[in-house]
Protein backbone atom coordinates (compact mmCIF):
# COMPACT_ATOMS: atom_id res chain seq x y z
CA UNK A 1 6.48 -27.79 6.98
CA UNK A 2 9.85 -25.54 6.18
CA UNK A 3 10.34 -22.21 7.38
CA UNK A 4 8.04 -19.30 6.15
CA UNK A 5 9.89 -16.74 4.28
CA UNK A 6 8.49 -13.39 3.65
CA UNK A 7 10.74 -11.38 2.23
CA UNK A 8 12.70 -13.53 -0.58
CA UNK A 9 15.20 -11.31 -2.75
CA UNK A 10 13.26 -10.74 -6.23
CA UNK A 11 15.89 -9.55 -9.50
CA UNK A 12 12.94 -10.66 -12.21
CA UNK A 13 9.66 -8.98 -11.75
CA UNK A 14 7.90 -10.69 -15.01
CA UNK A 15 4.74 -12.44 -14.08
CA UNK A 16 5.38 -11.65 -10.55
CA UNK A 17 2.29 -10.38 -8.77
CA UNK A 18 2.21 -6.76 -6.64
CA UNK A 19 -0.70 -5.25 -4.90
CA UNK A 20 0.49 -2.37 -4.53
CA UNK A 21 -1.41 -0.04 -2.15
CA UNK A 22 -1.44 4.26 -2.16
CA UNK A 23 -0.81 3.74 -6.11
CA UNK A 24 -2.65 6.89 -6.92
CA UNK A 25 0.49 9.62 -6.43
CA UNK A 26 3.66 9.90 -5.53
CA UNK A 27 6.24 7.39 -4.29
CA UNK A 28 2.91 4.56 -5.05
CA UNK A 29 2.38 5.67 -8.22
CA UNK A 30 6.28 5.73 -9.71
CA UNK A 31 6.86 2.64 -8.15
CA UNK A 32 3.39 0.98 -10.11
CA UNK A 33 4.30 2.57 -13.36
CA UNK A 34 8.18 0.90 -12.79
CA UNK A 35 6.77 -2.68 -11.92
CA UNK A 36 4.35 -2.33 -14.62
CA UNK A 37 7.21 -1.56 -17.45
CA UNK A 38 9.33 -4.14 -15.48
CA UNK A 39 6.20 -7.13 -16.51
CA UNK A 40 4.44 -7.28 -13.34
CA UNK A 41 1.03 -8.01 -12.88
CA UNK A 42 0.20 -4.86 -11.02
CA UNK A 43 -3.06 -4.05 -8.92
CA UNK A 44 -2.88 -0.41 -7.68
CA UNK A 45 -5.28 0.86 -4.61
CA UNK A 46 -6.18 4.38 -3.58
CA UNK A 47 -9.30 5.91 -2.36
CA UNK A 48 -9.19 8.07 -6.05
CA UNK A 49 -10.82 5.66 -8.68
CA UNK A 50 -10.04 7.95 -11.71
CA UNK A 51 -6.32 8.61 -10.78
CA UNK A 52 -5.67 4.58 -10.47
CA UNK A 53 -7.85 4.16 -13.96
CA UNK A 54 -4.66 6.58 -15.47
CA UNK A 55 -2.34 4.36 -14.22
CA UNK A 56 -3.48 1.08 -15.75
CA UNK A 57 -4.50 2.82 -19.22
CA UNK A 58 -2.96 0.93 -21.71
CA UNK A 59 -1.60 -1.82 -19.33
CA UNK A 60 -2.96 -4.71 -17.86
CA UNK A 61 -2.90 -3.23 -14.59
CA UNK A 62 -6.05 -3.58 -11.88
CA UNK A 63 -7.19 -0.97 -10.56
CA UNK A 64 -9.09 -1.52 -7.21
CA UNK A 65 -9.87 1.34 -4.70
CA UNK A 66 -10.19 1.25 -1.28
CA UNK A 67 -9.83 3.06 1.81
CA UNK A 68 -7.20 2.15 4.04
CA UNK A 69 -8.76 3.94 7.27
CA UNK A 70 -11.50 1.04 6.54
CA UNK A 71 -10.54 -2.88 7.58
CA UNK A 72 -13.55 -4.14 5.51
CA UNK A 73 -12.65 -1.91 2.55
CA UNK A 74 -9.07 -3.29 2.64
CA UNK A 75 -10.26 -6.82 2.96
CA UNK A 76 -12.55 -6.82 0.22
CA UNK A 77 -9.68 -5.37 -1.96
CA UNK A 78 -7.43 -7.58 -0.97
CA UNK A 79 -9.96 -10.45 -1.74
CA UNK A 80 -10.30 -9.27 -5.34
CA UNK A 81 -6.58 -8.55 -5.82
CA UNK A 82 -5.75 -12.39 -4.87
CA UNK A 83 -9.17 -14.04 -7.15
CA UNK A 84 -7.62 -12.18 -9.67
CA UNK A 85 -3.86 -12.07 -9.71
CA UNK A 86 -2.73 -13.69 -6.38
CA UNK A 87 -0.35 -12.06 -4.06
CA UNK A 88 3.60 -12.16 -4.42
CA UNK A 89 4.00 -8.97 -3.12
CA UNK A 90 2.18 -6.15 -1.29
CA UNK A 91 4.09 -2.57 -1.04
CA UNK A 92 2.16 -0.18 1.29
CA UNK A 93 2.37 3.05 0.16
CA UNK A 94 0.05 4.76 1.40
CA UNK A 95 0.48 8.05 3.62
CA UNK A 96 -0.82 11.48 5.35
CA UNK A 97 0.94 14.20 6.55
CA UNK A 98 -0.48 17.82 6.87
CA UNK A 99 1.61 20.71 9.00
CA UNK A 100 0.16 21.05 12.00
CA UNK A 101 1.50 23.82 13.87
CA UNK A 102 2.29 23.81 17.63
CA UNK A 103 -0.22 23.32 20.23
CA UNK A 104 -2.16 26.45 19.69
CA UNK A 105 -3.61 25.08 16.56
CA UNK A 106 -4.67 21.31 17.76
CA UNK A 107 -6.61 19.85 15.54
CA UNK A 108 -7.43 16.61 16.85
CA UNK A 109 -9.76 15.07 13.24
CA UNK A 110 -6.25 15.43 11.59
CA UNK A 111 -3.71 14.19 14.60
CA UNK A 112 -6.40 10.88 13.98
CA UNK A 113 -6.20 10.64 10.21
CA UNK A 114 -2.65 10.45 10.44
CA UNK A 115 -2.71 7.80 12.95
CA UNK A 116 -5.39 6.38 10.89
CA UNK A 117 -3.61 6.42 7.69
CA UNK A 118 0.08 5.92 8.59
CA UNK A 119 -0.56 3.54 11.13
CA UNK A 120 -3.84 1.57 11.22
CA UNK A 121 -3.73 1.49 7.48
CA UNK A 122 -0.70 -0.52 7.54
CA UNK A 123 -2.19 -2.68 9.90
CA UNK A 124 -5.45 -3.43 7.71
CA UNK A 125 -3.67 -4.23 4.58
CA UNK A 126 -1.35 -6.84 6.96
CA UNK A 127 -4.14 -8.59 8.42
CA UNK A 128 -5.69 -8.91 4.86
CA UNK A 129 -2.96 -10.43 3.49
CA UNK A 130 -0.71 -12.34 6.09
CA UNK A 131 -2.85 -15.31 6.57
CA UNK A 132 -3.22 -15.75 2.72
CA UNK A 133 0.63 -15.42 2.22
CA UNK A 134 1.18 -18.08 4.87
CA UNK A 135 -0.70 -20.36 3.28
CA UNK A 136 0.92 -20.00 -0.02
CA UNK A 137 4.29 -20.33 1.79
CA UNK A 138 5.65 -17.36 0.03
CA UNK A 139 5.34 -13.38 -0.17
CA UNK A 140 6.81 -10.05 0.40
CA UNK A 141 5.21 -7.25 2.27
CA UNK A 142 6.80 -4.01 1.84
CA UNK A 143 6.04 -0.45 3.91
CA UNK A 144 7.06 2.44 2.69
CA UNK A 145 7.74 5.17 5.83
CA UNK A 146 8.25 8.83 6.12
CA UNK A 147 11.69 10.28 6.59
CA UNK A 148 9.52 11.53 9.91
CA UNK A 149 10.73 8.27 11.55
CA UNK A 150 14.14 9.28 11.65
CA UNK A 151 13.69 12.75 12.94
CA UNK A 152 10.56 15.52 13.28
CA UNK A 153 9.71 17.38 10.08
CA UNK A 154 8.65 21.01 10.67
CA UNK A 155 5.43 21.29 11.77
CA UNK A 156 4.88 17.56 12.52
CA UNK A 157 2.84 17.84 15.87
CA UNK A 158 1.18 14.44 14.72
């Protein structure tokens, strides 16, 4: 068996097909409405049903929510995504950040939804689709990270 390669360069998107997941705003959704125009066949997740139905209006897009802060959630989407378009490439996009002021205002629900989002997230949609993308003997996985990785942003106790 030849080496696994996961991230091959891509310069024609046509046919190719992207899960992509945090679709419903932002840096997810610009980035599904680009691979759409470029001929992808583009599944878009989000917890926000209605905001990932505007995105595929009028396209052949998918639209299939889930919640990344939930491993079976991201499983079964990632099970639907592949029955219906199989994977080429998965581009995490999804993200949380809220200001959280210094220590006097520790809010500990929202220190663990960023961890939950930002973090496990990431790790839910890559045990969904690793093992599937090994077997085909080709893929991409993509992460999209905050600028917050390079240095603090104000307000950024989490």
């Amino acid at each position: 068996m030849g080496l696994f390669q996961l991230n091959p360069p891509v310069s024609d998107w046509r046919g190719r097909s992207v899960w992509l997941v945090g679709a419903s705003s932002g840096i997810g959704r610009a980035c599904a409405q680009a691979l759409i125009a470029a001929g992808a066949r583009v599944a878009v997740s989000a917890r926000q049903a209605a905001l990932l139905d505007e995105i595929c209006a009028g396209h052949t897009a998918l639209a299939v929510p889930c919640d990344v802060t939930d491993a079976d959630s991201v499983r079964l989407a990632a099970e639907r995504v592949r029955e219906h378009q199989g994977l080429d490439w998965v581009i995490y996009c999804a993200g949380h950040y809220k200001p959280i002021r210094p220590l006097n205002d520790l809010n500990l629900p929202e220190l663990m939804r960023h961890q939950e989002v930002n973090y496990h997230g990431a790790l839910y949609v890559l045990d969904a689709v690793l093992p599937a993308l090994k077997t085909q003997g080709h893929g991409h996985f993509s992460m999209v990270a905050s600028v917050a990785g390079y240095r603090g942003l104000p307000m950024s106790l989490a």
